[in-house]
Protein backbone atom coordinates (compact mmCIF):
# COMPACT_ATOMS: atom_id res chain seq x y z
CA UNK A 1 100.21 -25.14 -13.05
CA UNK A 2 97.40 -23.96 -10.71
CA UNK A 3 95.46 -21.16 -11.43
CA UNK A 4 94.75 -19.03 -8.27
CA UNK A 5 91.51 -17.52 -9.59
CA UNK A 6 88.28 -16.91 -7.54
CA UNK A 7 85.64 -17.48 -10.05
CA UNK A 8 81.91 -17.34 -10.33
CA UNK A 9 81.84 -21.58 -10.13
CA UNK A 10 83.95 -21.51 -6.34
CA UNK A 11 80.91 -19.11 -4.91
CA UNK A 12 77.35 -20.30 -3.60
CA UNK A 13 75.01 -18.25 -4.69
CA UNK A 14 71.74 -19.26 -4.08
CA UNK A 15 70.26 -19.38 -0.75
CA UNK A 16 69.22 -23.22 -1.84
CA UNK A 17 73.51 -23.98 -1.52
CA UNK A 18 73.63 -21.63 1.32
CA UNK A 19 70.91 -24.25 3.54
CA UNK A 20 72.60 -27.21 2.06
CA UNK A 21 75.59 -26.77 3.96
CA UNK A 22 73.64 -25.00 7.11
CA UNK A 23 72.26 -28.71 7.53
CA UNK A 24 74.42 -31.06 8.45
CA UNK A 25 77.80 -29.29 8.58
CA UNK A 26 81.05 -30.38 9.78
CA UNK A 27 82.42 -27.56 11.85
CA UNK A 28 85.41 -25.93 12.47
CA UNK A 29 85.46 -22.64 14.69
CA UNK A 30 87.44 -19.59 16.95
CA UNK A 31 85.51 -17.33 19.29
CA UNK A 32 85.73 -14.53 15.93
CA UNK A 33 84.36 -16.64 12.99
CA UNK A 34 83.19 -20.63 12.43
CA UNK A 35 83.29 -21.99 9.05
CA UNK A 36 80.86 -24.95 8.05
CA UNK A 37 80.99 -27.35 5.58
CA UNK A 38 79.29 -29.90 3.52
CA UNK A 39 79.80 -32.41 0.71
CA UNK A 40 79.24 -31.86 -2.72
CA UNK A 41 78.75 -33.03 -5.64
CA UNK A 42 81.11 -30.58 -7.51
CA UNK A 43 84.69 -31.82 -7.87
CA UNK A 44 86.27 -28.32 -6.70
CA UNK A 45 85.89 -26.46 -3.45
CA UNK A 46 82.99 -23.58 -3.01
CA UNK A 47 83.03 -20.64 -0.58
CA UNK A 48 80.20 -18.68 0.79
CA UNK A 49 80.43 -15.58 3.06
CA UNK A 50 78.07 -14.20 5.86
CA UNK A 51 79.20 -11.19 7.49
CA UNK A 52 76.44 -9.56 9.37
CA UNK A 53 75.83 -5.80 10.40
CA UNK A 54 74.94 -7.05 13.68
CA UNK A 55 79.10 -7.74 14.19
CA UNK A 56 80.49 -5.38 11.54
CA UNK A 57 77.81 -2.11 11.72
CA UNK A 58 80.53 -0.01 9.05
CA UNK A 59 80.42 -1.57 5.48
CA UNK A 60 83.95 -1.20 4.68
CA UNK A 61 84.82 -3.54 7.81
CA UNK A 62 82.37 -5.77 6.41
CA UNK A 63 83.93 -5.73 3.21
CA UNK A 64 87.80 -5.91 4.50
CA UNK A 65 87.01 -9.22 6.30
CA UNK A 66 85.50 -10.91 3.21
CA UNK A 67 88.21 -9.28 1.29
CA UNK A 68 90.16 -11.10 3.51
CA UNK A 69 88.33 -14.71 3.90
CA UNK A 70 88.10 -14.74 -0.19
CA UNK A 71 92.16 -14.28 -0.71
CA UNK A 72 92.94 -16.48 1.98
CA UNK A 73 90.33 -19.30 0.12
CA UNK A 74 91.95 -18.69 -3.03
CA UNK A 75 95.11 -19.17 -1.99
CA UNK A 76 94.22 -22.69 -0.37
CA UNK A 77 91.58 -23.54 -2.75
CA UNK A 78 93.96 -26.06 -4.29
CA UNK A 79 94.59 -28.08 -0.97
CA UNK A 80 90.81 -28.18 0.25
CA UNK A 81 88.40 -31.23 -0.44
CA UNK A 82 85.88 -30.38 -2.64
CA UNK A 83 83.37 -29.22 0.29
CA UNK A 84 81.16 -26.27 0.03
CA UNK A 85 82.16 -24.52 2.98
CA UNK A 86 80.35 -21.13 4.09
CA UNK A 87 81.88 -18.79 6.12
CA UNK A 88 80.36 -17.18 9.16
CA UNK A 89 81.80 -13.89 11.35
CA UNK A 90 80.80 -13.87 14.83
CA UNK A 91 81.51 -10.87 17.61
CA UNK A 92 85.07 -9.61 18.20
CA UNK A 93 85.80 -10.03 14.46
CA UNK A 94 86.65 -6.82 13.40
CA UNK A 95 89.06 -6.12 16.29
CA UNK A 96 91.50 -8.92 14.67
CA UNK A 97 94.22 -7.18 12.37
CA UNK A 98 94.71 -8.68 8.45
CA UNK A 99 97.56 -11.10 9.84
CA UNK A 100 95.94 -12.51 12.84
CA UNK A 101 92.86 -12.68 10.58
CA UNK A 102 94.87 -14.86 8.08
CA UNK A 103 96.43 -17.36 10.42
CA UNK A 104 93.01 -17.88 12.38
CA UNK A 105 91.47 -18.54 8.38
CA UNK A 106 94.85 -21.24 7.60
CA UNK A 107 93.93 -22.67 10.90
CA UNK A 108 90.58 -23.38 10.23
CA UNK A 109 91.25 -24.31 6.83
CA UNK A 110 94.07 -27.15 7.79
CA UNK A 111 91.21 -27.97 10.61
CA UNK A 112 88.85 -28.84 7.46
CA UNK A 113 90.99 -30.94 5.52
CA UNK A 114 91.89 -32.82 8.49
CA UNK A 115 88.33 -33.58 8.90
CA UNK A 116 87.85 -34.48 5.69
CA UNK A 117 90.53 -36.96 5.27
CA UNK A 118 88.84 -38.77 8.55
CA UNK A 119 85.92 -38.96 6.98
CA UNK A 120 87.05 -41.00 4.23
């Protein structure tokens, strides 16, 4: 059985992972948000969020979309490559409701693992 748990060993952490996948990424985007990612050498999928107050200037919106982008990660985690893949908001995020929010995420997600079986 799979265990749908977000745990401390699916985040980056350290701004060292963070530039690791800010070098070389393979890309998949929407005019809202663009998430990047990179192989690893981990056999399980990481996630790492940037939401900045420059889009977002209220904390709680802030915190609803990563809510958001971290439930929608666990919930795929088990179909992703094992990529570390950081997440990045852009303008117009926060005017996206929790649904559209979700699909645009299991777009980009499907997008990724796409691009990942190509690369193989």
């Amino acid at each position: 059985m799979n265990k749908l748990k977000f745990s401390r060993e699916l985040r980056l952490l350290a701004p060292v992972q963070f530039r690791a996948v800010f070098e070389d990424p393979l890309r998949a985007s929407t005019p809202q948000m663009t998430i990047l990612a990179r192989q690893t050498s981990t056999e399980i999928p990481r996630l790492g969020l940037t939401v900045a107050k420059k889009h977002l200037k209220r904390a709680h919106d802030r915190n609803r979309i990563k809510r958001i982008v971290r439930e929608s990660f666990r919930l795929n985690q088990h179909e992703l490559p094992a990529l570390d893949f950081v997440f990045i908001a852009k303008g117009g995020i926060g005017k996206l409701d929790n649904q559209a929010l979700f699909l645009a995420l299991d777009k980009l997600w499907q997008r990724h693992i796409r691009l990942a079986k190509k690369e193989k």
